[in-house]
Protein backbone atom coordinates (compact mmCIF):
# COMPACT_ATOMS: atom_id res chain seq x y z
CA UNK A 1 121.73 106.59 88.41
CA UNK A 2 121.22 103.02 89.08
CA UNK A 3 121.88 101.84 85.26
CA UNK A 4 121.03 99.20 82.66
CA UNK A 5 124.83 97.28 83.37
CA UNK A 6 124.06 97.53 87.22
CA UNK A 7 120.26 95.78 86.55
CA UNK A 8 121.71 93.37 84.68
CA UNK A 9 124.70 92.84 87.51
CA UNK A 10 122.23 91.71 89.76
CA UNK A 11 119.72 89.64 87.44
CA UNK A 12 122.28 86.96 88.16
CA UNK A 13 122.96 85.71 91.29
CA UNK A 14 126.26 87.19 93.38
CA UNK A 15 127.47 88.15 96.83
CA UNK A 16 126.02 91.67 98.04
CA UNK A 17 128.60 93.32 100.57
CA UNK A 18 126.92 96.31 103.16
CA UNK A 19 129.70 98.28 105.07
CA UNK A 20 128.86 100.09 107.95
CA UNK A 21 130.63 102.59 110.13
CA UNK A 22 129.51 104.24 113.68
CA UNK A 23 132.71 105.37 115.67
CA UNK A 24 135.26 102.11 115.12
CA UNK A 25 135.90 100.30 112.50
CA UNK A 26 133.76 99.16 109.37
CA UNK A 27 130.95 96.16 109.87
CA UNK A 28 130.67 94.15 106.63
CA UNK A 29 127.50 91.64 106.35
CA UNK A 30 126.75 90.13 103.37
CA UNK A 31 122.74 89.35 101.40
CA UNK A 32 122.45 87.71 98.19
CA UNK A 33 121.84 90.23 94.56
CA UNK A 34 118.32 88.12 94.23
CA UNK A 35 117.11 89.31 97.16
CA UNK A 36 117.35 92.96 96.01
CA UNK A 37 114.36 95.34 94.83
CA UNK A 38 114.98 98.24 92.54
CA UNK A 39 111.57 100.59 93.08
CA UNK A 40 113.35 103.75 91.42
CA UNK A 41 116.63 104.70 90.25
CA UNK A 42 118.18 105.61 93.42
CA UNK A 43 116.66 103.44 96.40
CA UNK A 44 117.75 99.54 96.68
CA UNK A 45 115.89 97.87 98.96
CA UNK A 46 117.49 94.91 101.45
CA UNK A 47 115.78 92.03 103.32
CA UNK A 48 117.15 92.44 107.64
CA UNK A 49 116.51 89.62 109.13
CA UNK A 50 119.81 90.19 111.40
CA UNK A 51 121.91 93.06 110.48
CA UNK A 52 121.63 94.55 114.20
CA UNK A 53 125.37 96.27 114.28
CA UNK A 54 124.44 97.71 110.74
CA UNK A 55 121.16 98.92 112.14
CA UNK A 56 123.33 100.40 115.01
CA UNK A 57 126.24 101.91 113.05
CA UNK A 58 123.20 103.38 110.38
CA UNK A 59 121.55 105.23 113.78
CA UNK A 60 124.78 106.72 114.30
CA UNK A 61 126.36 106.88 110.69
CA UNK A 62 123.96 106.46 107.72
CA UNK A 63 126.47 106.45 105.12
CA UNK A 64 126.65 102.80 103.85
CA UNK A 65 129.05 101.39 100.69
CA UNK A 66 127.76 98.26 99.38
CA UNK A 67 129.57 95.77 96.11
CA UNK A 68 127.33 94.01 94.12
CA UNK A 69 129.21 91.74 91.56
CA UNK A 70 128.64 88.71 89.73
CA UNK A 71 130.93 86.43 87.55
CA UNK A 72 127.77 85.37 85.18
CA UNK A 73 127.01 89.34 83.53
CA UNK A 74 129.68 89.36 81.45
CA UNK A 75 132.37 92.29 81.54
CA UNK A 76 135.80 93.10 79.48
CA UNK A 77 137.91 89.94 81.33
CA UNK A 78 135.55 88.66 84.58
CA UNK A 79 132.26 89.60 85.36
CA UNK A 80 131.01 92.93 86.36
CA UNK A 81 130.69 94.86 89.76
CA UNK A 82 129.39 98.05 90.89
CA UNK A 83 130.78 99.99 94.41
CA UNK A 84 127.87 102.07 95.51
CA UNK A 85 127.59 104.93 98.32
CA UNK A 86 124.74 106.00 99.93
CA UNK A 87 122.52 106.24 102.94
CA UNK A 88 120.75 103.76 105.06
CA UNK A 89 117.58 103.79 106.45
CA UNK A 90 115.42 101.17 108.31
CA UNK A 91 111.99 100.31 108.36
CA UNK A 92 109.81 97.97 109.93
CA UNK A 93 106.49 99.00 108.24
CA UNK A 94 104.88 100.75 105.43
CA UNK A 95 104.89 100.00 101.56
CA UNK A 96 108.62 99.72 100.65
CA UNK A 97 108.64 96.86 104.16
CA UNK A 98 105.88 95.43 102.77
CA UNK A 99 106.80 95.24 99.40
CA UNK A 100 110.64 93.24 100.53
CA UNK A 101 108.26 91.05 103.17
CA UNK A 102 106.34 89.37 99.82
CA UNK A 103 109.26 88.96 98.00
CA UNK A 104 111.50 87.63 101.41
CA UNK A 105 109.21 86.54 104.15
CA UNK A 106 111.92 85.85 106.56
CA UNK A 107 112.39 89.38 106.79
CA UNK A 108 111.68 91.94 110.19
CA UNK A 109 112.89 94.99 108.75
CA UNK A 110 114.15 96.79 105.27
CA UNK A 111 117.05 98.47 104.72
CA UNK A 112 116.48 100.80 102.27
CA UNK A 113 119.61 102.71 100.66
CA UNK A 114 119.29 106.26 98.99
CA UNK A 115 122.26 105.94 96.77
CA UNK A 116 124.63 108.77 96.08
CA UNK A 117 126.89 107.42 93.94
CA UNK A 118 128.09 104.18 91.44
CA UNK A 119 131.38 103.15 90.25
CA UNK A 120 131.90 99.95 87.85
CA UNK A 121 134.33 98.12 89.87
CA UNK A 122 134.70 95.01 87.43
């Protein structure tokens, strides 16, 4: 699912945008693409060192749409982006938290996304 053009997307650096939802309207917080892990071809992995409201709206709601973009992996005009859907999960220990917390030690918790769907964007 999660392809060759999307692992190249985020090899280069770019704005990463999480939308939540509980009850009211959409929360949008932002993490960089080079803070991202890839363990398989449906789970992304996110350093949380805030992201309290997504937390919130994912205990409620665990659908989550994130873009990942970036202007450097080259597409037909402008770059490349990817709109993905899926579902959020946190976690504050165990192997996929302690594999983010070596790569992003400012991290207290992972969000980890089970993706249901991609859609080149750019």
């Amino acid at each position: 699912m999660l392809t060759k053009e999307f692992h190249e997307v985020i090899s280069h650096e770019g704005v990463v945008s999480i939308v939540s939802w509980a009850t009211v309207e959409p929360h949008v917080v932002n993490t960089w693409n080079s803070y991202l892990i890839i363990p398989g071809d449906k789970t992304i992995l996110i350093p949380a060192a805030g992201m309290r409201k997504t937390q919130a709206n994912a205990e409620v709601n665990s659908r989550v749409k994130l873009t990942v973009g970036s202007k450097e992996a080259q597409g037909k005009k402008m770059g490349r982006g990817f709109l993905i859907e899926g579902n959020a999960e946190f976690l504050q220990s165990g192997p996929l938290f302690d594999q983010m917390k070596a790569k992003c030690p400012f991290t207290s918790r992972v969000l980890v996304v089970t993706v249901s769907s991609i859609e080149k964007t750019l």
